[in-house]
PDB file of N, CA and C in Angstrom:
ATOM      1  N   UNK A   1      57.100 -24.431  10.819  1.00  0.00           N
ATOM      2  CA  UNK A   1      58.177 -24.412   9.834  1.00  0.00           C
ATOM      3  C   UNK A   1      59.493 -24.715  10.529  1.00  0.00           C
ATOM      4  N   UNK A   2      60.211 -25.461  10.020  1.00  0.00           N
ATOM      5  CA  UNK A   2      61.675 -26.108  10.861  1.00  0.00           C
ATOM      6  C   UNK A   2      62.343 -24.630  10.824  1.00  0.00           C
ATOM      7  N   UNK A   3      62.379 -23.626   9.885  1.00  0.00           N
ATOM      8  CA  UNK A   3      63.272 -22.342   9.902  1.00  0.00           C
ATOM      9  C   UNK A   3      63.461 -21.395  11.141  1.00  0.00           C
ATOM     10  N   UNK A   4      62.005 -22.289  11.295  1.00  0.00           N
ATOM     11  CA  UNK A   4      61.410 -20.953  12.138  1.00  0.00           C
ATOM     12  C   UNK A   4      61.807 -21.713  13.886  1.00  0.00           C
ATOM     13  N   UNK A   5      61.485 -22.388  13.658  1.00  0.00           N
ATOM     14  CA  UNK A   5      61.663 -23.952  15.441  1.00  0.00           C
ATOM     15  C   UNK A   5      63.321 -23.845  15.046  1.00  0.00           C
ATOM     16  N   UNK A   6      64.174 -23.656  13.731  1.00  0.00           N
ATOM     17  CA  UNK A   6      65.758 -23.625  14.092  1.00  0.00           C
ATOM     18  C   UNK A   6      65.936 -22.295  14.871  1.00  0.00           C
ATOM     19  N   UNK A   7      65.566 -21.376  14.114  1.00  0.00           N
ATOM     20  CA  UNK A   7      66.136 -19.888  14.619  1.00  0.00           C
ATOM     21  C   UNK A   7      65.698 -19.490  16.162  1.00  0.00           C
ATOM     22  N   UNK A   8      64.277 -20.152  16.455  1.00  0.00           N
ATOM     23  CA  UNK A   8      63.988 -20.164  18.459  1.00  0.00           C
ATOM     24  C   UNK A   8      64.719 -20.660  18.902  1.00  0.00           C
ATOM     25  N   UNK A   9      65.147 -22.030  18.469  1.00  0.00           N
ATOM     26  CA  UNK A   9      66.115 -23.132  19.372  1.00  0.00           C
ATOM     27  C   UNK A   9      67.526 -22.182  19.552  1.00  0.00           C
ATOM     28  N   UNK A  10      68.138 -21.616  17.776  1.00  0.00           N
ATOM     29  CA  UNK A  10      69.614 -21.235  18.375  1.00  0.00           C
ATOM     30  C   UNK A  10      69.479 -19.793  19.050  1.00  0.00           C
ATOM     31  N   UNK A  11      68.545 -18.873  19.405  1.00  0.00           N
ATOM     32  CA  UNK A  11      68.531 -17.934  19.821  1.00  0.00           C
ATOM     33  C   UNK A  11      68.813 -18.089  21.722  1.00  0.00           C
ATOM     34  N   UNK A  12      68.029 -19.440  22.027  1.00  0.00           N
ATOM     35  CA  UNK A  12      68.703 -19.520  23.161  1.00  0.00           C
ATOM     36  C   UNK A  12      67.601 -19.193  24.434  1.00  0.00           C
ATOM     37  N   UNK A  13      66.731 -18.783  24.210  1.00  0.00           N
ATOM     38  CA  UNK A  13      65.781 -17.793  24.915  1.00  0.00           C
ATOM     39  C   UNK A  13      64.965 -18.850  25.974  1.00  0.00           C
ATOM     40  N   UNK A  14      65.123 -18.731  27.069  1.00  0.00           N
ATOM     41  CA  UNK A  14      64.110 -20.213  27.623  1.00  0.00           C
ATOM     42  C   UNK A  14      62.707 -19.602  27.674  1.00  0.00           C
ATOM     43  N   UNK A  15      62.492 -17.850  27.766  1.00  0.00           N
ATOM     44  CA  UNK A  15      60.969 -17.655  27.768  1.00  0.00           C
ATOM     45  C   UNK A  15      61.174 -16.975  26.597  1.00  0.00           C
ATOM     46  N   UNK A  16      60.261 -17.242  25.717  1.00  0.00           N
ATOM     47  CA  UNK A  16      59.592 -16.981  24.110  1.00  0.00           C
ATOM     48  C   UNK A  16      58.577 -15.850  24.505  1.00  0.00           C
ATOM     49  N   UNK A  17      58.871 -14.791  23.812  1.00  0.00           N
ATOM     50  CA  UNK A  17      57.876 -14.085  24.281  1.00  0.00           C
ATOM     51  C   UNK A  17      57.336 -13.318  22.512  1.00  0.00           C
ATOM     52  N   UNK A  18      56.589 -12.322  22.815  1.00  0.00           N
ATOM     53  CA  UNK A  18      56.164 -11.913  21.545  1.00  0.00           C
ATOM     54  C   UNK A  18      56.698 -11.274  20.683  1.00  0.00           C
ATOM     55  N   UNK A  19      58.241 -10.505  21.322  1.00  0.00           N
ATOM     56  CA  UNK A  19      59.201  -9.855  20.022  1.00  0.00           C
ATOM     57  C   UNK A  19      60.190 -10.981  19.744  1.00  0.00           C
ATOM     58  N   UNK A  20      60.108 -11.570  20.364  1.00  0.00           N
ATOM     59  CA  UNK A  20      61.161 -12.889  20.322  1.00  0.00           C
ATOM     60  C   UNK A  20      60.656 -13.801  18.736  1.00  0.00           C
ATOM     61  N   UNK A  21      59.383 -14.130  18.813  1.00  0.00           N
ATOM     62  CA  UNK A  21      58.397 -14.611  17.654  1.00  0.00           C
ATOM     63  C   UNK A  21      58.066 -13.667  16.709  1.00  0.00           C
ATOM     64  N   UNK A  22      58.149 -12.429  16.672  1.00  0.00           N
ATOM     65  CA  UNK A  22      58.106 -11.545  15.404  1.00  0.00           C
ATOM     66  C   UNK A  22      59.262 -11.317  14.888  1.00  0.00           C
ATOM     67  N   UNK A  23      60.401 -11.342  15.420  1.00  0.00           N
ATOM     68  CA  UNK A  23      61.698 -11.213  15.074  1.00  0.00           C
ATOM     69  C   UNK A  23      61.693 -12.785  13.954  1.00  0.00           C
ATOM     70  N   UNK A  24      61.234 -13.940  15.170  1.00  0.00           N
ATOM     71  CA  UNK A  24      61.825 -14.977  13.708  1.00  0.00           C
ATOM     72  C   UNK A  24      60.936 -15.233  12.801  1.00  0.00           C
ATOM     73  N   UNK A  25      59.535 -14.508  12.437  1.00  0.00           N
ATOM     74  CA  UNK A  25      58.740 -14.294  11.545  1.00  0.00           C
ATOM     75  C   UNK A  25      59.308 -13.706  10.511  1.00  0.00           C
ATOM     76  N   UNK A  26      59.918 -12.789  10.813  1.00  0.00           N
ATOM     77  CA  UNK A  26      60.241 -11.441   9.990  1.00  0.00           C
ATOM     78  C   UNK A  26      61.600 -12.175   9.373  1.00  0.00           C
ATOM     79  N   UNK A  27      62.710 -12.668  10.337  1.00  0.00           N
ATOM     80  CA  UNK A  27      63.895 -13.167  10.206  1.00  0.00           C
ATOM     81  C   UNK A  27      63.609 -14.398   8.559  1.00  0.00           C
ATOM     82  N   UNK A  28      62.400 -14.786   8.866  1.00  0.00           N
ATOM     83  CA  UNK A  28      62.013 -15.781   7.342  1.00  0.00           C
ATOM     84  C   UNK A  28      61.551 -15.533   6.375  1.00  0.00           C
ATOM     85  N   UNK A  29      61.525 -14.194   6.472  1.00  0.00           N
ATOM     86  CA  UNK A  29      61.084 -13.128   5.686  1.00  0.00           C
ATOM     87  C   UNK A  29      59.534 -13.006   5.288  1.00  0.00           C
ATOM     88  N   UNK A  30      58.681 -12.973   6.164  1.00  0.00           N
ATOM     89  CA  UNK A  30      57.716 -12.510   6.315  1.00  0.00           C
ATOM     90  C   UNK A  30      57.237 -11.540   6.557  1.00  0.00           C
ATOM     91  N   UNK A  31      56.097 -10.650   6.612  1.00  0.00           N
ATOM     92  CA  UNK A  31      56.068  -9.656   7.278  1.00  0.00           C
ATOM     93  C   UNK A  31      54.819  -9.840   8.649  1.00  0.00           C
ATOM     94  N   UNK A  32      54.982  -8.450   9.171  1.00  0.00           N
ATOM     95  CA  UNK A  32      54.138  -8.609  10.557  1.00  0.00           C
ATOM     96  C   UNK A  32      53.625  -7.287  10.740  1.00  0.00           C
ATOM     97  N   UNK A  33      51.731  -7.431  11.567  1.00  0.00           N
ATOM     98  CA  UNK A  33      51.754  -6.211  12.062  1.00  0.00           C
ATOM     99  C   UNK A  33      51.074  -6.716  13.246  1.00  0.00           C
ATOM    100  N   UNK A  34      51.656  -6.076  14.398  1.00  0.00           N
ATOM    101  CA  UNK A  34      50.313  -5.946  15.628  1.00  0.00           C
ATOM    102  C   UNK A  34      49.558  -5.063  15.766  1.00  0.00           C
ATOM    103  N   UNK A  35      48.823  -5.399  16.658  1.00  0.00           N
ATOM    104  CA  UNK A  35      47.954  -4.318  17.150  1.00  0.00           C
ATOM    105  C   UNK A  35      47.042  -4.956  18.671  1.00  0.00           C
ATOM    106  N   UNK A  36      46.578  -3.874  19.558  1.00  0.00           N
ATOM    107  CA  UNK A  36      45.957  -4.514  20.928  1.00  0.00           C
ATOM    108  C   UNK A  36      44.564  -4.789  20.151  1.00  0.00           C
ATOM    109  N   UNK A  37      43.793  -5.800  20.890  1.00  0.00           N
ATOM    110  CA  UNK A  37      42.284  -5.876  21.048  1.00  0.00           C
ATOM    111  C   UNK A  37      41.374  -4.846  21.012  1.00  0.00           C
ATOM    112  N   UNK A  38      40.041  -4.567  20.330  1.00  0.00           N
ATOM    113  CA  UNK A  38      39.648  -3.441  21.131  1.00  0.00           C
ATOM    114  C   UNK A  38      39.680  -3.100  23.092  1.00  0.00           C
ATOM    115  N   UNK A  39      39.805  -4.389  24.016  1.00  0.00           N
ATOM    116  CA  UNK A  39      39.423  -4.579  25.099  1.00  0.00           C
ATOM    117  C   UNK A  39      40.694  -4.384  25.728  1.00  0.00           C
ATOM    118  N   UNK A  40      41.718  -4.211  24.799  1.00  0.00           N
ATOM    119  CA  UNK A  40      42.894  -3.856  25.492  1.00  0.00           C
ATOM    120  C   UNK A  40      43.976  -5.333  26.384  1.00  0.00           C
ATOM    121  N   UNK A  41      43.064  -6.584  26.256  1.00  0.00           N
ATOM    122  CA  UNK A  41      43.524  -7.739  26.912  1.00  0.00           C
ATOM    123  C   UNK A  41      44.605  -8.567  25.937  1.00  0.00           C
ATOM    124  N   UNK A  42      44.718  -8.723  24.751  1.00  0.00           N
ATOM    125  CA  UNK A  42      45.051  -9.615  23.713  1.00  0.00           C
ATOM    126  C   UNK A  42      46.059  -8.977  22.853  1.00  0.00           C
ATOM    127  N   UNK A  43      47.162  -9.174  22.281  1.00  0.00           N
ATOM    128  CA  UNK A  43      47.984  -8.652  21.259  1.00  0.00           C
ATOM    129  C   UNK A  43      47.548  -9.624  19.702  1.00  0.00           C
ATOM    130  N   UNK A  44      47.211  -8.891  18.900  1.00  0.00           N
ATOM    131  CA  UNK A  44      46.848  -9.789  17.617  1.00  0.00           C
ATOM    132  C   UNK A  44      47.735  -9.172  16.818  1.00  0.00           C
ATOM    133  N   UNK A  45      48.691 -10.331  16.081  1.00  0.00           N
ATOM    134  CA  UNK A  45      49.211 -10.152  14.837  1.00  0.00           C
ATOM    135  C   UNK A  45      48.664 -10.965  13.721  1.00  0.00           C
ATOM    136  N   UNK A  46      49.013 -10.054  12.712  1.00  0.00           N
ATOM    137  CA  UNK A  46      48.764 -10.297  11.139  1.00  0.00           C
ATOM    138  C   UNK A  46      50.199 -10.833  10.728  1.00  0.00           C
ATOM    139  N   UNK A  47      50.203 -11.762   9.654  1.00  0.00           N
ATOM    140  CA  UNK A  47      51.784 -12.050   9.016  1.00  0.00           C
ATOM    141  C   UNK A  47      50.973 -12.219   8.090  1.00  0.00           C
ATOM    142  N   UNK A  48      51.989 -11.374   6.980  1.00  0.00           N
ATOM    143  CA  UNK A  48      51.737 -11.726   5.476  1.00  0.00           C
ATOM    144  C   UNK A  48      52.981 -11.933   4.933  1.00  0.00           C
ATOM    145  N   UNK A  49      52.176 -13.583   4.261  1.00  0.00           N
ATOM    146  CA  UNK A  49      53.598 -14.241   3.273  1.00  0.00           C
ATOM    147  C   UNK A  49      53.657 -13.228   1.756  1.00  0.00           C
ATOM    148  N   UNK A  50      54.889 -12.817   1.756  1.00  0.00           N
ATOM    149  CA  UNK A  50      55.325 -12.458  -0.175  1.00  0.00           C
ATOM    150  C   UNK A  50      55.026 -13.778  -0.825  1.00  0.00           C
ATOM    151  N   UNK A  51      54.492 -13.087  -2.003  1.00  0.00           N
ATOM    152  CA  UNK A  51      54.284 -14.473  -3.128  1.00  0.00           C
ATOM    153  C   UNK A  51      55.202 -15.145  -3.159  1.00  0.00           C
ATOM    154  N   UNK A  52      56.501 -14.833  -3.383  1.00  0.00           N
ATOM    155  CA  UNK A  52      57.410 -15.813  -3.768  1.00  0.00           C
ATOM    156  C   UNK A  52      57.476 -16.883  -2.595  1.00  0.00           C
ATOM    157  N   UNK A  53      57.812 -16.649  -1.292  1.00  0.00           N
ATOM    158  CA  UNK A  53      57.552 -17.429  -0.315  1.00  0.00           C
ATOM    159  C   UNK A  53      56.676 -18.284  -0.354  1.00  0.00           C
ATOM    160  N   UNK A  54      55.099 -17.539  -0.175  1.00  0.00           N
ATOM    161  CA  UNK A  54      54.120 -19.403  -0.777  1.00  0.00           C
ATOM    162  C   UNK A  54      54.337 -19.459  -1.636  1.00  0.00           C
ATOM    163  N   UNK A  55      54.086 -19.147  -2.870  1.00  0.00           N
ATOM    164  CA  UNK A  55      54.502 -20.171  -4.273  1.00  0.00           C
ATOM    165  C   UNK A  55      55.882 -21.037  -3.944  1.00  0.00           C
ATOM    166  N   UNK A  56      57.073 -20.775  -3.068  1.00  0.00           N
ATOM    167  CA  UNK A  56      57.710 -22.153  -3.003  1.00  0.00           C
ATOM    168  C   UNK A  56      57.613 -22.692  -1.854  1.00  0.00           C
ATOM    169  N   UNK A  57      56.670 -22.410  -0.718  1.00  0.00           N
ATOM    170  CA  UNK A  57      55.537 -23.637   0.140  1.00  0.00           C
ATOM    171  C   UNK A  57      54.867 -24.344  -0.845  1.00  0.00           C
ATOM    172  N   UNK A  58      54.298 -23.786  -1.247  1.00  0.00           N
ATOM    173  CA  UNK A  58      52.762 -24.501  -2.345  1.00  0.00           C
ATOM    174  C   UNK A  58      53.417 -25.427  -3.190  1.00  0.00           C
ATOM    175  N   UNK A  59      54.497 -25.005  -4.060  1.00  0.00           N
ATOM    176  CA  UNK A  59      54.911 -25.870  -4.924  1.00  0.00           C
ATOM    177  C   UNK A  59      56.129 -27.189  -4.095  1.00  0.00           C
ATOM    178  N   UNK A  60      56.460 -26.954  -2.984  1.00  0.00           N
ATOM    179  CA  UNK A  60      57.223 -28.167  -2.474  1.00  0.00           C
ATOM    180  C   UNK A  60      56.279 -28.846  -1.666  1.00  0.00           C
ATOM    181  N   UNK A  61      55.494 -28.552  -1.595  1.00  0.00           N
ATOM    182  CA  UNK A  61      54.223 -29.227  -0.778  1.00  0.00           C
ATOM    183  C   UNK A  61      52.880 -29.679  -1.539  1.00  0.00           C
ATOM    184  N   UNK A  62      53.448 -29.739  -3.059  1.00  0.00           N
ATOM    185  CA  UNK A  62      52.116 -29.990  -3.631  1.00  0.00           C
ATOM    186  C   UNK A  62      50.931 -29.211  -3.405  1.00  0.00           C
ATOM    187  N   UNK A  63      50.747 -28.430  -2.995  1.00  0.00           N
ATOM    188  CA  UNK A  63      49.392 -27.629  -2.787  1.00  0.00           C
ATOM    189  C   UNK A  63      48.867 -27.177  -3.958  1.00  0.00           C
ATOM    190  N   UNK A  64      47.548 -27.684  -3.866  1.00  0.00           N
ATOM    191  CA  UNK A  64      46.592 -27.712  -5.108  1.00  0.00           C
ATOM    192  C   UNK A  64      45.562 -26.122  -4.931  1.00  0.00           C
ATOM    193  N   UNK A  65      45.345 -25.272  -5.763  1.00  0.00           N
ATOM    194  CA  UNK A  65      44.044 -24.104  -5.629  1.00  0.00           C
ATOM    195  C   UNK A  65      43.227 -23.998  -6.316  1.00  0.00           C
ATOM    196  N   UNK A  66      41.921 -23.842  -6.351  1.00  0.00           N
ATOM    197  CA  UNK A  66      41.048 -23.359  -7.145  1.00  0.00           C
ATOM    198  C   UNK A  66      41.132 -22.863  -7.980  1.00  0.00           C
ATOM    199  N   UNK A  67      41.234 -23.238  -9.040  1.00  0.00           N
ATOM    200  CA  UNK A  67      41.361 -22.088 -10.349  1.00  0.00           C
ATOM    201  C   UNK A  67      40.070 -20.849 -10.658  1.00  0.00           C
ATOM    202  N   UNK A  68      40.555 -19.955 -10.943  1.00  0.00           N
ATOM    203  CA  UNK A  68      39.259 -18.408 -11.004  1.00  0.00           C
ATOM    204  C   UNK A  68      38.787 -19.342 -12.101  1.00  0.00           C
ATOM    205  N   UNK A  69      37.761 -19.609 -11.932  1.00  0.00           N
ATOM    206  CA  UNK A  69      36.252 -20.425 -12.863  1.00  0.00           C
ATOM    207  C   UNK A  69      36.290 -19.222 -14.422  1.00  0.00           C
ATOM    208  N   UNK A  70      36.498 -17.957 -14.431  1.00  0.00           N
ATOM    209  CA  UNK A  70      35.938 -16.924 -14.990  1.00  0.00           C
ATOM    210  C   UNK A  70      37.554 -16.932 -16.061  1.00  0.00           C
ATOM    211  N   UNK A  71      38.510 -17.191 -15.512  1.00  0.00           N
ATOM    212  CA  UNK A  71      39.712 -17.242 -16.221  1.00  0.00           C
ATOM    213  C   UNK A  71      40.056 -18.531 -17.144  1.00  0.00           C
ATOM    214  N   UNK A  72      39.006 -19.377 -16.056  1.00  0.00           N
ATOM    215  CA  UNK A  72      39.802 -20.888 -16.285  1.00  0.00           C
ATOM    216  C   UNK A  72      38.457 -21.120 -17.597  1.00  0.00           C
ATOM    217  N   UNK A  73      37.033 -20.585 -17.774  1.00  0.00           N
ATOM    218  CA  UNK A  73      36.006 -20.513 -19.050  1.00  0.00           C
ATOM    219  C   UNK A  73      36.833 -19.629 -20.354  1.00  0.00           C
ATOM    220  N   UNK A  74      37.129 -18.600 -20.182  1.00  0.00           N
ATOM    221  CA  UNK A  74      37.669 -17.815 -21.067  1.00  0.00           C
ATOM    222  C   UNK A  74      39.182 -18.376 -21.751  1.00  0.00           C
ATOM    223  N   UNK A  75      39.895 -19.611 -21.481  1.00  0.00           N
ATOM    224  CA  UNK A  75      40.964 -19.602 -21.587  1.00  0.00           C
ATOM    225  C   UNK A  75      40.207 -21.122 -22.341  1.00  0.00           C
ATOM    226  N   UNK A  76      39.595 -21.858 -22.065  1.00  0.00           N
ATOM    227  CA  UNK A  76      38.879 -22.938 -22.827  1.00  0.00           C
ATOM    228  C   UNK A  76      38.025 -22.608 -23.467  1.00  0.00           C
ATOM    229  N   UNK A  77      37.375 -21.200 -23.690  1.00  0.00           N
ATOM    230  CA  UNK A  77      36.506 -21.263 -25.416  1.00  0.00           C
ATOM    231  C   UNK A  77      37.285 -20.662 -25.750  1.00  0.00           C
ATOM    232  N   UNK A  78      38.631 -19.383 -25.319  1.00  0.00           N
ATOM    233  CA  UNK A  78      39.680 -18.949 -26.668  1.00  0.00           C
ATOM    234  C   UNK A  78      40.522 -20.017 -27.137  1.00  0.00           C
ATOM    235  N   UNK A  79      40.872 -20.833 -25.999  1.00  0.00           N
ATOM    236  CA  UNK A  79      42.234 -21.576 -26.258  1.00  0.00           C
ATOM    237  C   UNK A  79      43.295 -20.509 -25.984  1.00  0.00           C
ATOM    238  N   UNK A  80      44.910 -21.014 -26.751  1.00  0.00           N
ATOM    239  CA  UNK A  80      45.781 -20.529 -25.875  1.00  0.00           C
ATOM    240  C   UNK A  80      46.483 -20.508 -27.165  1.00  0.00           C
ATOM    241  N   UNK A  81      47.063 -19.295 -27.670  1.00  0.00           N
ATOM    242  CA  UNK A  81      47.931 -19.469 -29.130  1.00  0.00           C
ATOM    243  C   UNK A  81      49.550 -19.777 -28.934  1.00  0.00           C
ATOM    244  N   UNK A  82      49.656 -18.903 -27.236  1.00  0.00           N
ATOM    245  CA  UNK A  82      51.070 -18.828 -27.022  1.00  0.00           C
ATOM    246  C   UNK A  82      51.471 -20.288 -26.316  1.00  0.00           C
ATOM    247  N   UNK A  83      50.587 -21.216 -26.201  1.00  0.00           N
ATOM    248  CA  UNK A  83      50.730 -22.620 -25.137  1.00  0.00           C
ATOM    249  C   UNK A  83      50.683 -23.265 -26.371  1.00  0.00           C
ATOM    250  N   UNK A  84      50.096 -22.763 -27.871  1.00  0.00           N
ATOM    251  CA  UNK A  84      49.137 -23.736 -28.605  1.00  0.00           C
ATOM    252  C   UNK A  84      48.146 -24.595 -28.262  1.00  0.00           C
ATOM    253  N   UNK A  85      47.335 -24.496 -27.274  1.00  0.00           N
ATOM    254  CA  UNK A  85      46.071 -25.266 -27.002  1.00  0.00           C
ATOM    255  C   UNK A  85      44.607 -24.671 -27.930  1.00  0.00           C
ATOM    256  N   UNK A  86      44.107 -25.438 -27.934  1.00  0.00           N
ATOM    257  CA  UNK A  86      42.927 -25.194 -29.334  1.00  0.00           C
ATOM    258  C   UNK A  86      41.737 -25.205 -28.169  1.00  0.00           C
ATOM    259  N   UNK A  87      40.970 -23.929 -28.955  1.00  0.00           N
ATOM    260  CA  UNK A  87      39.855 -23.954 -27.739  1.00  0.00           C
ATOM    261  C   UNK A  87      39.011 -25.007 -27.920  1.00  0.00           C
ATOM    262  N   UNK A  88      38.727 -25.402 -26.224  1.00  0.00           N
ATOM    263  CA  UNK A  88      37.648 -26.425 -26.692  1.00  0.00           C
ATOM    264  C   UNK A  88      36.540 -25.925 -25.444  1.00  0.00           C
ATOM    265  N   UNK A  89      35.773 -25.027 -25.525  1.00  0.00           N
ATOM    266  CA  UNK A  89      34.470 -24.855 -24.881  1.00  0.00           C
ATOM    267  C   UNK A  89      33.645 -26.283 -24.228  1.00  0.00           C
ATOM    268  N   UNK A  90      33.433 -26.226 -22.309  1.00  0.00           N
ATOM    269  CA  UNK A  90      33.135 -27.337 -21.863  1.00  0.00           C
ATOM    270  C   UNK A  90      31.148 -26.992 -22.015  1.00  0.00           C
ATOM    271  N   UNK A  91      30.468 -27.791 -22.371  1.00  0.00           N
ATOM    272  CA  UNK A  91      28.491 -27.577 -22.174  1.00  0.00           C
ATOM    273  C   UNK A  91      28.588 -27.742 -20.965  1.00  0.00           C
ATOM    274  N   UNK A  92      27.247 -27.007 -20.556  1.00  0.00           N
ATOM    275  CA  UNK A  92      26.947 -27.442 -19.024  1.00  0.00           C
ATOM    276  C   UNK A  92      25.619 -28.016 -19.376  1.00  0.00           C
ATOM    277  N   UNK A  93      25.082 -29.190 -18.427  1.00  0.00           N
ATOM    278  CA  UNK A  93      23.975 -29.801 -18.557  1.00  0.00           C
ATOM    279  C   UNK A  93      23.209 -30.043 -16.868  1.00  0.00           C
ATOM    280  N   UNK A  94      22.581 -28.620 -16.953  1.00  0.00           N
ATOM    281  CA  UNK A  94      22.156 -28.646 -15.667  1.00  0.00           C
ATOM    282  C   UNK A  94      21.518 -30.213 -15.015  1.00  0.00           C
ATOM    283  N   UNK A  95      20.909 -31.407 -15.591  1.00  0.00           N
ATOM    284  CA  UNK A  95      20.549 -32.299 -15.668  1.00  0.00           C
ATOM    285  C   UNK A  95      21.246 -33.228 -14.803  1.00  0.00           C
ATOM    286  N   UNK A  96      22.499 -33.384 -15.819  1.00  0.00           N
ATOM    287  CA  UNK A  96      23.598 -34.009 -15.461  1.00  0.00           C
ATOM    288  C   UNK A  96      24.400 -33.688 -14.640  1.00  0.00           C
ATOM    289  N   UNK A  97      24.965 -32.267 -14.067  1.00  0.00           N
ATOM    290  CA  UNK A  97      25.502 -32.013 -13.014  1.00  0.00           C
ATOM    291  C   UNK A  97      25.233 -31.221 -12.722  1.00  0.00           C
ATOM    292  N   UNK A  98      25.210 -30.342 -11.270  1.00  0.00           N
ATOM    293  CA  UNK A  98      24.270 -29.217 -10.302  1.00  0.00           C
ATOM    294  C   UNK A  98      25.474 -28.220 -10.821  1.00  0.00           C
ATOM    295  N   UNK A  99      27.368 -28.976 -10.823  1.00  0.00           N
ATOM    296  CA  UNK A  99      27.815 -27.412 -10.863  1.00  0.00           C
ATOM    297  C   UNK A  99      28.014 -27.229 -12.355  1.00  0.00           C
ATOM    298  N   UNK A 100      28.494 -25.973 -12.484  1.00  0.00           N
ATOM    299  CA  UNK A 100      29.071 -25.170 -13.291  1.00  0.00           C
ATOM    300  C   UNK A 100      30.240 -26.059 -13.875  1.00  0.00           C
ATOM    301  N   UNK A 101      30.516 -25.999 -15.195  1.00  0.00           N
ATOM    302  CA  UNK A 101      31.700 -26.861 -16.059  1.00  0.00           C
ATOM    303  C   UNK A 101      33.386 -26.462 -15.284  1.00  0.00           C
ATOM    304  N   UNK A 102      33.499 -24.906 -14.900  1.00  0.00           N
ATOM    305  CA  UNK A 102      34.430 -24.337 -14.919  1.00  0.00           C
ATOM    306  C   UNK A 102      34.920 -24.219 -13.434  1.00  0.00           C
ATOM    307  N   UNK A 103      33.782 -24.560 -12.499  1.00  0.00           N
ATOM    308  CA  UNK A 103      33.841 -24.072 -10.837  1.00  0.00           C
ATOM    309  C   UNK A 103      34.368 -26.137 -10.727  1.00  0.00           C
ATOM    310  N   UNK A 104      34.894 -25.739  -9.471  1.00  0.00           N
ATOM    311  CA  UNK A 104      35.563 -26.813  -8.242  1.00  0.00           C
ATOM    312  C   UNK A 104      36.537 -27.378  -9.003  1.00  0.00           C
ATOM    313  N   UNK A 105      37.176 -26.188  -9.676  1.00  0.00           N
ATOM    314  CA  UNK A 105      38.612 -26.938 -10.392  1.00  0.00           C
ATOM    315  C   UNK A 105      39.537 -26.853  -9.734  1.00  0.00           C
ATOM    316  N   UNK A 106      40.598 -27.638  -9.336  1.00  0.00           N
ATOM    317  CA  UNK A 106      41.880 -27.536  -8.611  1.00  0.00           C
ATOM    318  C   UNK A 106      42.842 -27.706  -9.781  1.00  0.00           C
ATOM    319  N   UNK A 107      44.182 -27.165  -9.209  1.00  0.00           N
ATOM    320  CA  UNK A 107      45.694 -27.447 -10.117  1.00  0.00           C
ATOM    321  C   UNK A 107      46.490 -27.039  -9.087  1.00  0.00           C
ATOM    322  N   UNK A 108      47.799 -27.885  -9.008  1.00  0.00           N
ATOM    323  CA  UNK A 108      48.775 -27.409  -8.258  1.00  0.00           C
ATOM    324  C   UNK A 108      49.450 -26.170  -8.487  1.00  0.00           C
ATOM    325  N   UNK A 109      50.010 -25.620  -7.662  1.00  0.00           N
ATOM    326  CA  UNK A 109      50.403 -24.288  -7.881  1.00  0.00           C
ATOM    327  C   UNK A 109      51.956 -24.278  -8.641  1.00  0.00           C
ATOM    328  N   UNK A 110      51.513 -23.494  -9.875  1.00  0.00           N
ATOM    329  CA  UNK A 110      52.938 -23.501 -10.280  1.00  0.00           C
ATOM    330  C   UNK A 110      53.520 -22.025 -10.795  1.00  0.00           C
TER     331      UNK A 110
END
């Protein structure tokens, strides 16, 4: 992320070390946790993005997701009163295709 390669560059630091990189994790508003290895050799961190953060990665980057198959069936045999979309229930024809009507759907994230 350039936010993240700006805030190392102006900090100045010629050795980068590991609070140096959680600081500008956190500084982008992410969060962080460490913890040692069981073996005691390795420092592993976790970062977790807030929604709002990816949803505006995802959406300036086009990033497409899977739609829940189980949301995305139920929303095409009710339809949608508040969108006005009219249900239209997809057949499946095991014959004709191996998957499911509702599975390997993508949509960009919005």
């Amino acid at each position: 992320d350039d936010a993240l390669t700006d805030h190392l560059n102006k900090r100045g630091d010629p050795d980068v070390n590991l609070n140096t990189i959680l600081s500008a994790i956190q500084d982008c508003g992410m969060q962080t946790r460490t913890y040692a290895s069981v073996q005691g050799d390795e420092e592993i961190c976790l970062v977790r993005t807030p929604p709002q953060i990816l949803g505006a990665f995802c959406e300036a980057n086009g990033v497409e997701l899977e739609l829940d198959e189980k949301k995305l069936e139920k929303t095409c045999c009710l339809g949608s009163d508040s969108h006005e979309i009219p249900a239209a229930p997809v057949p499946h024809d095991p014959k004709a295709c191996k998957y499911l009507p509702y599975s390997h759907i993508f949509a960009p994230y919005d």
